[in-house]
N, C-alpha and C. Protein backbone atom coordinates (compact mmCIF):
# COMPACT_ATOMS: atom_id res chain seq x y z
N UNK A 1 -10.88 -23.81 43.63
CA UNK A 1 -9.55 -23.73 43.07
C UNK A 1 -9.41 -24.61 41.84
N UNK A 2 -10.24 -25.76 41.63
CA UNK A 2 -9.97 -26.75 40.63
C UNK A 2 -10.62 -25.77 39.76
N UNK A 3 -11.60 -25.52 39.46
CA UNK A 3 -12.13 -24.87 38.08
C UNK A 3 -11.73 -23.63 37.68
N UNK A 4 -10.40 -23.08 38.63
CA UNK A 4 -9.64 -21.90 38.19
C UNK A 4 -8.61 -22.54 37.47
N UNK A 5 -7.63 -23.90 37.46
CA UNK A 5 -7.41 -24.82 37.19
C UNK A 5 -7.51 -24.56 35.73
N UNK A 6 -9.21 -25.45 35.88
CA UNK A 6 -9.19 -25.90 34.22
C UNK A 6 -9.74 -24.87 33.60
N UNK A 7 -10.26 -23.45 33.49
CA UNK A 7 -10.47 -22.03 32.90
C UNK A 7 -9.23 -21.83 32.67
N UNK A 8 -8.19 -22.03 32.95
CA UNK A 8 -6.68 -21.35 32.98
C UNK A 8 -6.23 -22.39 31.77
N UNK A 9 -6.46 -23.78 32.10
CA UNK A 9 -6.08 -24.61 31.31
C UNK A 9 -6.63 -24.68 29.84
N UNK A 10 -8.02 -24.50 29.85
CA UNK A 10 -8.67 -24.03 28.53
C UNK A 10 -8.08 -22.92 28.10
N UNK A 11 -7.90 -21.37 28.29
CA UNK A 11 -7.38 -20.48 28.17
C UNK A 11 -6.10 -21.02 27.63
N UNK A 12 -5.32 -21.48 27.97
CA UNK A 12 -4.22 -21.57 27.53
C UNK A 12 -4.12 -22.19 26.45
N UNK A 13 -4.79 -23.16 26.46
CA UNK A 13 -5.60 -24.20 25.28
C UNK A 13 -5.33 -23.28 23.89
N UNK A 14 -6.44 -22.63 24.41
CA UNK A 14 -6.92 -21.93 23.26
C UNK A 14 -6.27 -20.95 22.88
N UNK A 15 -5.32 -20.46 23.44
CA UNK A 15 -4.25 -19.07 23.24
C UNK A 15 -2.88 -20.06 22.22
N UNK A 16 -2.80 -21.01 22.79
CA UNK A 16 -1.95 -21.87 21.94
C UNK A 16 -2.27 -22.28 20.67
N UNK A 17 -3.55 -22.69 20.27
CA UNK A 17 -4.49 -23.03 18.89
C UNK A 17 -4.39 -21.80 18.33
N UNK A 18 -4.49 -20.73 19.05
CA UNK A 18 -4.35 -19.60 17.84
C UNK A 18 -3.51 -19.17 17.28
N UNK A 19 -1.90 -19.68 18.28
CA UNK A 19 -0.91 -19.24 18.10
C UNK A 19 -0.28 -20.03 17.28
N UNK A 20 -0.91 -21.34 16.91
CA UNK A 20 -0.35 -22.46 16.47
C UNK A 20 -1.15 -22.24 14.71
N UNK A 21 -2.60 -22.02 14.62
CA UNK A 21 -3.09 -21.53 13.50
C UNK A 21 -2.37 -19.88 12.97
N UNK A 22 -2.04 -19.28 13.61
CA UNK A 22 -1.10 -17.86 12.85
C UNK A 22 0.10 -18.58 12.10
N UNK A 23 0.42 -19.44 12.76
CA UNK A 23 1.83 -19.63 12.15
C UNK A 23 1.21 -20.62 10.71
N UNK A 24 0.76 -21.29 11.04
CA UNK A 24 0.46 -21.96 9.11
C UNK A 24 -0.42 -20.61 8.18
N UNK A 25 -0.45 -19.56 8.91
CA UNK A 25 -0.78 -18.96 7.95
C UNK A 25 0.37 -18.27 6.80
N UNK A 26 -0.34 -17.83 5.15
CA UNK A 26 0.65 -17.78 4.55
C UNK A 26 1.91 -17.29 5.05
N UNK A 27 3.09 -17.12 4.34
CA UNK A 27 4.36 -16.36 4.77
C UNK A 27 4.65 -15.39 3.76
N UNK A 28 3.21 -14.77 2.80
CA UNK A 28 3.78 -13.94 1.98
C UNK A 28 2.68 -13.02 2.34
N UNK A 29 2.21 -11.86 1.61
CA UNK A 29 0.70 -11.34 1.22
C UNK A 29 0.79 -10.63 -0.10
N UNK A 30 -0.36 -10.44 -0.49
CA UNK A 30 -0.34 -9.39 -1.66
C UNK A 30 -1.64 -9.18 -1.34
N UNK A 31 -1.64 -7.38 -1.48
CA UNK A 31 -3.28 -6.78 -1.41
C UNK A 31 -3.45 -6.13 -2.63
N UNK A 32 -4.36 -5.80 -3.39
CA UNK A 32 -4.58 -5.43 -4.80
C UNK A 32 -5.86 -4.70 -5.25
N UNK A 33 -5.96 -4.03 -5.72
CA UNK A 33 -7.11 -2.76 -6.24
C UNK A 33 -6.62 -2.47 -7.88
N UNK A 34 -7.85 -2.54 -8.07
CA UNK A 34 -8.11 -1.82 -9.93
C UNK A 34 -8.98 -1.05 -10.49
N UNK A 35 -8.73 0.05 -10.92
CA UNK A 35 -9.90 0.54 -11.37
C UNK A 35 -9.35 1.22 -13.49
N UNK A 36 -10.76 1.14 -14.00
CA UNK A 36 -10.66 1.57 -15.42
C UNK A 36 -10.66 3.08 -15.34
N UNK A 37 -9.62 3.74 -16.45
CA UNK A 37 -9.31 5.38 -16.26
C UNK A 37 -9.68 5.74 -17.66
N UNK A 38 -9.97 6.64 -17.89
CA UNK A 38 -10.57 7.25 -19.20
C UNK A 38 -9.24 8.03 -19.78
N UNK A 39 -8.44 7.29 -19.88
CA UNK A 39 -7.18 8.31 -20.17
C UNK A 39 -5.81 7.36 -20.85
N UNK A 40 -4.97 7.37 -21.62
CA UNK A 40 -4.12 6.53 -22.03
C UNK A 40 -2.82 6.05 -20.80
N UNK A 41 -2.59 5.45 -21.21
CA UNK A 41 -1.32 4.77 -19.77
C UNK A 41 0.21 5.96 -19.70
N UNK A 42 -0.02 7.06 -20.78
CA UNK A 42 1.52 7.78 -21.26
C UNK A 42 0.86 8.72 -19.96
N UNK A 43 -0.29 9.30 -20.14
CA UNK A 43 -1.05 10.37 -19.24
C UNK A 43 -0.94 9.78 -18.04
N UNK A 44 -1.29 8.53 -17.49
CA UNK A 44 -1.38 7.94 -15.79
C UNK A 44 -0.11 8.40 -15.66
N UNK A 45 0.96 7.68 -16.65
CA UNK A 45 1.65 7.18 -15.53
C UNK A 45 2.80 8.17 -14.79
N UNK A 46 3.17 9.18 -15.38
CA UNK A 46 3.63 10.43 -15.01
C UNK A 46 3.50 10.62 -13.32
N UNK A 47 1.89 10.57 -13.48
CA UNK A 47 1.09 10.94 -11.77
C UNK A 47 1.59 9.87 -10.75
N UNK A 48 2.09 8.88 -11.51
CA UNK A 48 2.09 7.83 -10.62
C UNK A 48 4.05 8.07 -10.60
N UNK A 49 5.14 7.98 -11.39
CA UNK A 49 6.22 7.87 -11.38
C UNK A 49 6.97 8.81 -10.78
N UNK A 50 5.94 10.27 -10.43
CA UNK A 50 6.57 11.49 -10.05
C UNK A 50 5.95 11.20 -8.31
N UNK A 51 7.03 11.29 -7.53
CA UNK A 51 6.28 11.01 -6.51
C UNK A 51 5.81 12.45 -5.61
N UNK A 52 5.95 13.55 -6.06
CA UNK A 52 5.87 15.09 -5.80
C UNK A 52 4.12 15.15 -6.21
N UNK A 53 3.95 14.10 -7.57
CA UNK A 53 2.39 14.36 -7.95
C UNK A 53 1.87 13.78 -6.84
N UNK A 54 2.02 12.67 -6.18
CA UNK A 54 1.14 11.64 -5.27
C UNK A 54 0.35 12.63 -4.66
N UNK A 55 0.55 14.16 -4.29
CA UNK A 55 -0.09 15.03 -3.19
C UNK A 55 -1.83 15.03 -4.15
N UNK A 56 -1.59 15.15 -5.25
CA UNK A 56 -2.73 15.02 -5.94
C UNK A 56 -3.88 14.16 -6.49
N UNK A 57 -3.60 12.59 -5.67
CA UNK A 57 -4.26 11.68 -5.50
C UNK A 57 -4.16 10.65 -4.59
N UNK A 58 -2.86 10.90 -3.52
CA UNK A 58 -3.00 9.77 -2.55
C UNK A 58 -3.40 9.87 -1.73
N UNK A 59 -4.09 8.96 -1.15
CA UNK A 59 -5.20 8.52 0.16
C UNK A 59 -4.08 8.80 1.62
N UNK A 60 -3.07 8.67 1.14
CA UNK A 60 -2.42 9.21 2.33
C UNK A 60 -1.51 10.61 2.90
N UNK A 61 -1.85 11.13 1.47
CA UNK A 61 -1.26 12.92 1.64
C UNK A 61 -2.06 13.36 2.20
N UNK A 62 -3.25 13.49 2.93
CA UNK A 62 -3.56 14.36 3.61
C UNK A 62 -4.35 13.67 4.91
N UNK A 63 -4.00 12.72 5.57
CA UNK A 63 -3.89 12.44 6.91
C UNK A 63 -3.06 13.04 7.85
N UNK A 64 -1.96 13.82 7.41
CA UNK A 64 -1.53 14.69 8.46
C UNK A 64 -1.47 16.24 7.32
N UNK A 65 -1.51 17.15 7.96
CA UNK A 65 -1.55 18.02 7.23
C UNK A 65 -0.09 18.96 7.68
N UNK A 66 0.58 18.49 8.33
CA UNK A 66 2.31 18.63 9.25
C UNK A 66 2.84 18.09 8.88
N UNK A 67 1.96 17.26 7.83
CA UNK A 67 3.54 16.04 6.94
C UNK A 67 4.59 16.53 6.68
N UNK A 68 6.05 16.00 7.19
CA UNK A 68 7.09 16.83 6.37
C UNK A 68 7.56 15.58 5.21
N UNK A 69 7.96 15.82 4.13
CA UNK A 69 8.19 15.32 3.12
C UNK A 69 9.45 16.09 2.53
N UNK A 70 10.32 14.45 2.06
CA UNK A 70 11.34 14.56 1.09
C UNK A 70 11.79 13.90 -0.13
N UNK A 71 11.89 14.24 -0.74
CA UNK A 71 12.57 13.78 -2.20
C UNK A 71 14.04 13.45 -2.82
N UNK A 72 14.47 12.80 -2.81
CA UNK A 72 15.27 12.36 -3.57
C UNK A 72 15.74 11.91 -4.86
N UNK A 73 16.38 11.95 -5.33
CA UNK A 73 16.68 11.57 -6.80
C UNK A 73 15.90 12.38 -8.37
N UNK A 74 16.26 11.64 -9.14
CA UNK A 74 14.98 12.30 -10.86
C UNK A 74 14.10 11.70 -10.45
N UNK A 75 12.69 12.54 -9.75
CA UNK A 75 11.67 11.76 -9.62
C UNK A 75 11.19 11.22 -11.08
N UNK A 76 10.85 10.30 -11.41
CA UNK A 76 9.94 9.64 -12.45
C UNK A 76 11.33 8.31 -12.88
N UNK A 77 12.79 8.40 -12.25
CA UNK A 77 13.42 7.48 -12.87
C UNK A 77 13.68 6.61 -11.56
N UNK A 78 14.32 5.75 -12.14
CA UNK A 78 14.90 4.44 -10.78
C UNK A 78 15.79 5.09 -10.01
N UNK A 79 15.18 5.02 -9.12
CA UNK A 79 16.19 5.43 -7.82
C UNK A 79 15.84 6.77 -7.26
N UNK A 80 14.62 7.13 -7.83
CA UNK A 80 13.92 8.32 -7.06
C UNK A 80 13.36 8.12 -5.67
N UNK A 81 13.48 8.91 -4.88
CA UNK A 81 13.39 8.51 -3.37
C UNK A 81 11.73 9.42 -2.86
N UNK A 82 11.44 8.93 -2.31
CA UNK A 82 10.42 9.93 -1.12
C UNK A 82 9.96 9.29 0.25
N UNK A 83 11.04 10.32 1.26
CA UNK A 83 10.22 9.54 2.80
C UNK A 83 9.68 10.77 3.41
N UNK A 84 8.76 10.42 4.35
CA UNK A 84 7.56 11.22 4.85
C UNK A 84 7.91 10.58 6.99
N UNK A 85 7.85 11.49 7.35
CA UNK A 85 7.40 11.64 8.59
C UNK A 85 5.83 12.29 9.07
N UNK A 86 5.09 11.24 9.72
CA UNK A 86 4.03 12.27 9.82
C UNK A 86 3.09 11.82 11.09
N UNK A 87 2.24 12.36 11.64
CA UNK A 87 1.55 11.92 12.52
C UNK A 87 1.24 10.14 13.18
N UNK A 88 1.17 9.84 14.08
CA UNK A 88 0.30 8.41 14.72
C UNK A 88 -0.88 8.07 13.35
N UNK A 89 -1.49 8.79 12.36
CA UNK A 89 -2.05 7.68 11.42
C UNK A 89 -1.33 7.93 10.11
N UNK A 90 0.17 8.44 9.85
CA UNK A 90 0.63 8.19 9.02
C UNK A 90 2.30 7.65 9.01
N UNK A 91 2.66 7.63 10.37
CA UNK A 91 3.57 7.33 10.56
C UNK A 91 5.05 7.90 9.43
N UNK A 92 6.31 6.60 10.20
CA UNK A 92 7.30 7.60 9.17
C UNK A 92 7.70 6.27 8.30
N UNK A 93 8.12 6.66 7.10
CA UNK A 93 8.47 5.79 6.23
C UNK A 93 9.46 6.29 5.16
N UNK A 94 9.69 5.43 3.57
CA UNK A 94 9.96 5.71 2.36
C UNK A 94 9.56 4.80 1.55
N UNK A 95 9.87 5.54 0.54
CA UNK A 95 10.05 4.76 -0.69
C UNK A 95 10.59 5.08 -1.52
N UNK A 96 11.20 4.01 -2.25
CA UNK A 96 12.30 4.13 -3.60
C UNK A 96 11.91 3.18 -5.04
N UNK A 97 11.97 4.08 -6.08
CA UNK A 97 11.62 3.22 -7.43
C UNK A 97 12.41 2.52 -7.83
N UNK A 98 12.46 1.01 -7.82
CA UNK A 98 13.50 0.39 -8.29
C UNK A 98 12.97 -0.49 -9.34
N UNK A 99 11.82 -0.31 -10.08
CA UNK A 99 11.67 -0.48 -11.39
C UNK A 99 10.54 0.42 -12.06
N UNK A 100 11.46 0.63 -13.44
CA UNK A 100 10.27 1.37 -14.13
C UNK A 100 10.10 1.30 -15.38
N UNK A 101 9.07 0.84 -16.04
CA UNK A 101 8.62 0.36 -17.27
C UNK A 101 7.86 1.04 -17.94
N UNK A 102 8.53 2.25 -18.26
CA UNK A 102 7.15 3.05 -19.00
C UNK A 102 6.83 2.57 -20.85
N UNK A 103 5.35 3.03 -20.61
CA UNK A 103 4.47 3.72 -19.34
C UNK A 103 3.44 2.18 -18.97
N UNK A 104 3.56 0.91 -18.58
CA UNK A 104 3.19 0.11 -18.24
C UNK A 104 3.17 -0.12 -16.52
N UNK A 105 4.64 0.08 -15.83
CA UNK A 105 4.98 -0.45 -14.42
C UNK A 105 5.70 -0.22 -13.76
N UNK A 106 5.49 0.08 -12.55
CA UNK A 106 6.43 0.75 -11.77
C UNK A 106 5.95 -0.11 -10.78
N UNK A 107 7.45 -0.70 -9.86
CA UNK A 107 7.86 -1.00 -8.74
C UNK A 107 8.60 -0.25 -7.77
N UNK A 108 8.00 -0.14 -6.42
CA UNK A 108 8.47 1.01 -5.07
C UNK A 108 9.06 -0.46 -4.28
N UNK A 109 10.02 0.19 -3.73
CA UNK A 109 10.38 -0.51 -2.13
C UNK A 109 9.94 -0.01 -1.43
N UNK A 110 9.19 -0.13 -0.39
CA UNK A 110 8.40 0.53 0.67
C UNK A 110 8.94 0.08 2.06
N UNK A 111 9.04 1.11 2.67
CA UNK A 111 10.11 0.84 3.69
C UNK A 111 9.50 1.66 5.17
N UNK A 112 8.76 0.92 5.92
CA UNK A 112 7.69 1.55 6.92
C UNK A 112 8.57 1.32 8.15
N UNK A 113 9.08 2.62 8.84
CA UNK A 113 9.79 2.85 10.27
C UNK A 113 8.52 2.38 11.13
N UNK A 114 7.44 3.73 11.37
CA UNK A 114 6.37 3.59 12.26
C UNK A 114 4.88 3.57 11.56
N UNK A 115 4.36 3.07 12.74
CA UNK A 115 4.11 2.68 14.10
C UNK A 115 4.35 1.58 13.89
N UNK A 116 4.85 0.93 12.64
CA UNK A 116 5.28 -0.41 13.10
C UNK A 116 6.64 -0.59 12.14
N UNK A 117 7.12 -1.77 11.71
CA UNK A 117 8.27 -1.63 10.97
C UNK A 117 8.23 -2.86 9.43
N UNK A 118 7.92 -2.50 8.26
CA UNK A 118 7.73 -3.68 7.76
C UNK A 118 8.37 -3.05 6.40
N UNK A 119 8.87 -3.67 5.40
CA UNK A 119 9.34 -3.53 4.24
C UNK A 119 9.07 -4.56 3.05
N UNK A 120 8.23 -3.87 2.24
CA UNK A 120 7.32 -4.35 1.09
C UNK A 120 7.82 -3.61 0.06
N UNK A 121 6.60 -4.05 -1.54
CA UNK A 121 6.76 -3.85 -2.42
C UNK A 121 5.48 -3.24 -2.82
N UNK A 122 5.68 -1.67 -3.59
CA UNK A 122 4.33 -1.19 -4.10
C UNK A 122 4.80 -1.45 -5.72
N UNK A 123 3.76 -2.19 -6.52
CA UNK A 123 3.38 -1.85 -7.77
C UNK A 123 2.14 -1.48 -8.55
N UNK A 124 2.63 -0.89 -9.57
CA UNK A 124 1.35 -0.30 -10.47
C UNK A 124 1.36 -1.25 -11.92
N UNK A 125 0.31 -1.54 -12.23
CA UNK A 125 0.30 -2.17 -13.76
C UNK A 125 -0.59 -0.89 -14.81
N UNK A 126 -0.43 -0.80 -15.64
CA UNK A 126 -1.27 -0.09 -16.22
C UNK A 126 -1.40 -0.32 -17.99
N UNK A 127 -2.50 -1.18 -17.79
CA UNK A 127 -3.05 -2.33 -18.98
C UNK A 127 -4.36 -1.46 -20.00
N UNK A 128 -3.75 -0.84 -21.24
CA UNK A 128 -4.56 -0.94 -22.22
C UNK A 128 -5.66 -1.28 -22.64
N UNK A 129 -6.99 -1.05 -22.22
CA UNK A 129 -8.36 -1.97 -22.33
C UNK A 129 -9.30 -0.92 -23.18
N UNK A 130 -9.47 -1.56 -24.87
CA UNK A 130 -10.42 -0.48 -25.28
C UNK A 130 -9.94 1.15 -25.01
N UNK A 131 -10.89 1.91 -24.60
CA UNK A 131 -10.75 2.94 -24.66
C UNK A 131 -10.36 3.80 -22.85
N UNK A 132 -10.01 2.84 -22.01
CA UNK A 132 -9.76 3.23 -21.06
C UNK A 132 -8.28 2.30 -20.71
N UNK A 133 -7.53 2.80 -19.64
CA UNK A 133 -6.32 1.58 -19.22
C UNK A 133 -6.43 1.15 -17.71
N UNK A 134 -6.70 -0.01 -17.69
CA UNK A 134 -6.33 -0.61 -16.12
C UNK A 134 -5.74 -0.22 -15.23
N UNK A 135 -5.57 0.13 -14.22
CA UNK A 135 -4.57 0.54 -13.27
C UNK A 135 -4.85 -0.26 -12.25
N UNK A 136 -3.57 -1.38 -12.13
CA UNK A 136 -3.73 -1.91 -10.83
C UNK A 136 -2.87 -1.36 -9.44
N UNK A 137 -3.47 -1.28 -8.29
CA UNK A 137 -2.20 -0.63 -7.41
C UNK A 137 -2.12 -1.96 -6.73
N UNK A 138 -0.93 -2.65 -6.44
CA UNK A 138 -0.70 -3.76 -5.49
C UNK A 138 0.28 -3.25 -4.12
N UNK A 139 0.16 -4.05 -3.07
CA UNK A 139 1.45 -4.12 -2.69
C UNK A 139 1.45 -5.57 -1.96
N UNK A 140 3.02 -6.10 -1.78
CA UNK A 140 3.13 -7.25 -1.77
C UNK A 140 4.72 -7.32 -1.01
N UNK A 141 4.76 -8.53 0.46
CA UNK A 141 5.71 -8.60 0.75
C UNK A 141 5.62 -10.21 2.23
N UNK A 142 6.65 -10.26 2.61
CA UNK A 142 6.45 -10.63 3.76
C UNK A 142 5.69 -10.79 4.72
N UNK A 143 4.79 -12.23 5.41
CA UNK A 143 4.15 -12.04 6.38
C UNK A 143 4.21 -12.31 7.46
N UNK A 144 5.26 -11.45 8.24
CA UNK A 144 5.48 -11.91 9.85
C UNK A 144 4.63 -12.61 10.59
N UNK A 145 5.21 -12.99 11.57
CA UNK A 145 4.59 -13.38 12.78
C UNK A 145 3.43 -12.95 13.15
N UNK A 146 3.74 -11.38 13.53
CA UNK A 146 2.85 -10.25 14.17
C UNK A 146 2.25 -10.03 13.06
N UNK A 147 2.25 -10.07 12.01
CA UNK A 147 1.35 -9.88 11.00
C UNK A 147 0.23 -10.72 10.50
N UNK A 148 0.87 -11.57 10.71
CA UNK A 148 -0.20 -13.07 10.45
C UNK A 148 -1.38 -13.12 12.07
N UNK A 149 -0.74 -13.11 13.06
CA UNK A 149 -1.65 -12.52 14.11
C UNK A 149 -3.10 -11.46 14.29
N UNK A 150 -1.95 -10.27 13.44
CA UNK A 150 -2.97 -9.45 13.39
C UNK A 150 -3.89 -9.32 12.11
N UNK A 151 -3.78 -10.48 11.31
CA UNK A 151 -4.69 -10.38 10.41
C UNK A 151 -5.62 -11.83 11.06
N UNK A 152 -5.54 -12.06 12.09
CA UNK A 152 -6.65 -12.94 12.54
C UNK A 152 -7.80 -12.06 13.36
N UNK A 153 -7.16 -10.63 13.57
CA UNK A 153 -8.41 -9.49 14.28
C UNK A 153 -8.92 -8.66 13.13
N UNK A 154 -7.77 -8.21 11.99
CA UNK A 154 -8.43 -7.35 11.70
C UNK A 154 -8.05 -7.47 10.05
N UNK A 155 -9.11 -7.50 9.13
CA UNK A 155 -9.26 -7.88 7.69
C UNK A 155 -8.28 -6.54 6.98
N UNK A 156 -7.00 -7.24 7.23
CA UNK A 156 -5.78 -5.95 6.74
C UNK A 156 -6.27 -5.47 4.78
N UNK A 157 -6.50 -6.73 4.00
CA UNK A 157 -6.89 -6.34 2.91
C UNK A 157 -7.94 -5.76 2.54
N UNK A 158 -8.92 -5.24 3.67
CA UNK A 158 -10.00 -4.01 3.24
C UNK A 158 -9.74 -3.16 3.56
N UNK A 159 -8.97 -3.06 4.73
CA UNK A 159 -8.08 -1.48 5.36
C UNK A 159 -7.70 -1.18 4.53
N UNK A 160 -6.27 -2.28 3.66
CA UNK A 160 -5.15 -1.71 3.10
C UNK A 160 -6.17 -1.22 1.38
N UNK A 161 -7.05 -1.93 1.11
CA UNK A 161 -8.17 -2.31 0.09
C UNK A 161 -8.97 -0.88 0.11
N UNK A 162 -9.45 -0.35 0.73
CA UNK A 162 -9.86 0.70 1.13
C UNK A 162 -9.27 1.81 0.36
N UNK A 163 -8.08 2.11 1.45
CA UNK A 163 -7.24 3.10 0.83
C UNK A 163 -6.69 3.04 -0.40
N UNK A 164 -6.94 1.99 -0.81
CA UNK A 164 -6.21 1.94 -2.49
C UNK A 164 -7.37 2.31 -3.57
N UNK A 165 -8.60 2.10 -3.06
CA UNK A 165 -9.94 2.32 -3.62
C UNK A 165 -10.05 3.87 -3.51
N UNK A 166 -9.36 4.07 -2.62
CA UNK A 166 -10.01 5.50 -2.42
C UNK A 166 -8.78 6.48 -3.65
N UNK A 167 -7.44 6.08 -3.43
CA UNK A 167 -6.33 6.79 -4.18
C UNK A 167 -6.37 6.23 -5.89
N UNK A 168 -7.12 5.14 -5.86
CA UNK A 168 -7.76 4.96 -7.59
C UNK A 168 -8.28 5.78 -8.21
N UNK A 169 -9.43 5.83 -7.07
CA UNK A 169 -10.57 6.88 -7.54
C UNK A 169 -10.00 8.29 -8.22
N UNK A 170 -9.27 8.73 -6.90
CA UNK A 170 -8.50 10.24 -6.91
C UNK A 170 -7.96 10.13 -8.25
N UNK A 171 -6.95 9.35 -8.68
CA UNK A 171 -5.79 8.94 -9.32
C UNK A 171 -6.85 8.97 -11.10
N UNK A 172 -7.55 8.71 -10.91
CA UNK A 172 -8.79 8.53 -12.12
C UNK A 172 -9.34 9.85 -12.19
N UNK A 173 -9.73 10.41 -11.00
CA UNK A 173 -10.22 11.89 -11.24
C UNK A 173 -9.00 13.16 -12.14
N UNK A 174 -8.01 12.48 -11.42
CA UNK A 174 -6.56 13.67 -11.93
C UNK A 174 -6.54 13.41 -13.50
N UNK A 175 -6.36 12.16 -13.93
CA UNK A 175 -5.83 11.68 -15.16
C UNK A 175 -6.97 12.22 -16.16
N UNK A 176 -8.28 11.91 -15.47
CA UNK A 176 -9.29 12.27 -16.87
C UNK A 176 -9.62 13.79 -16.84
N UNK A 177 -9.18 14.55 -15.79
CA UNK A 177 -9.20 16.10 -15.83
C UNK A 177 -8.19 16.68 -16.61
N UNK A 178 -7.32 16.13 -16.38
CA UNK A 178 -6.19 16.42 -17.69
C UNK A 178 -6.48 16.20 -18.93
N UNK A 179 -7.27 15.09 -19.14
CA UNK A 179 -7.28 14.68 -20.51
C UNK A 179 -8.59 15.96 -20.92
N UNK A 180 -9.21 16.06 -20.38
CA UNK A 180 -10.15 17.00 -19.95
C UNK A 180 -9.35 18.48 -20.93
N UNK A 181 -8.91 18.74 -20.17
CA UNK A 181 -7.94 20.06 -20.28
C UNK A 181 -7.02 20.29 -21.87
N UNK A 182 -7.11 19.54 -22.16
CA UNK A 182 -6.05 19.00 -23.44
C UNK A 182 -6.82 19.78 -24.89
């Protein structure tokens, strides 16, 4: 009985140290991806401000293929809307443009119902370099409790890193096919 005791007591130990290290972790995040596009920033940024184009380069239009999707507002101006309901790996959400700097930057409110509930910030930079323009995709917000937790299991900025690598890519393929086309 004593060494069920102190296993219980270590256990607890140690469930407390972790719980005690989540919490000094930051209270903000920002995750971030860039890639160079063969195309001027007037050409990106269209793809990026219209949120009807996203079907044509985001990493997350076609995880459910039942997505229902809606629109709101002049897509490409402030206050254009799009929320999506969609399967267990895309869950339901929105987003709304509440800044836009053409053709340099656009800021989204991102506003995630499921599978979990969190409300962030997506931005795009799109920087002039030589003969190609930067495109950074960020997003950046709040880091809960449960968030700070679960980034002690699982490396959220290669997940989230990932998918932004992957909708660059896309997002680079669209822009220089156009320019392509011209």
């Amino acid at each position: 009985m004593k060494i069920v005791l102190v296993l219980l007591a270590v256990l607890a130990a140690a469930v407390a140290a972790l719980l005690v290290y989540a919490a000094t972790r930051p209270d903000t995040f920002r995750y971030e991806r860039r890639i160079g596009i063969k195309a001027p920033p007037e050409k990106i940024y269209p793809l990026i401000a219209d949120f009807g184009l996203w079907r044509g380069w985001s990493p997350y239009e076609n995880r459910d293929p039942e997505m229902k999707r809606s629109y709101s507002g002049t897509q490409g101006s402030v206050g254009a809307g799009y929320a999506w309901s969609g399967n267990k790996n895309i869950g339901t959400g929105s987003m709304k443009l509440v800044e836009a700097a053409p053709p340099s930057r656009l800021v989204m409110k991102l506003d995630f119902i499921s599978p979990f509930e969190a409300h962030n910030r997506a931005e795009f930079t799109l920087t002039p370099k030589g003969d190609e323009t930067e495109v950074t995709w960020a997003m950046y917000g709040p880091a809960t409790f449960t968030s700070k937790m679960m980034g002690l299991v699982f490396n959220v900025d290669r997940m989230v890193g990932t998918d932004f690598e992957t909708g660059l890519a896309a997002l680079k393929a669209e822009a220089e096919k156009q320019g392509e086309e011209r």
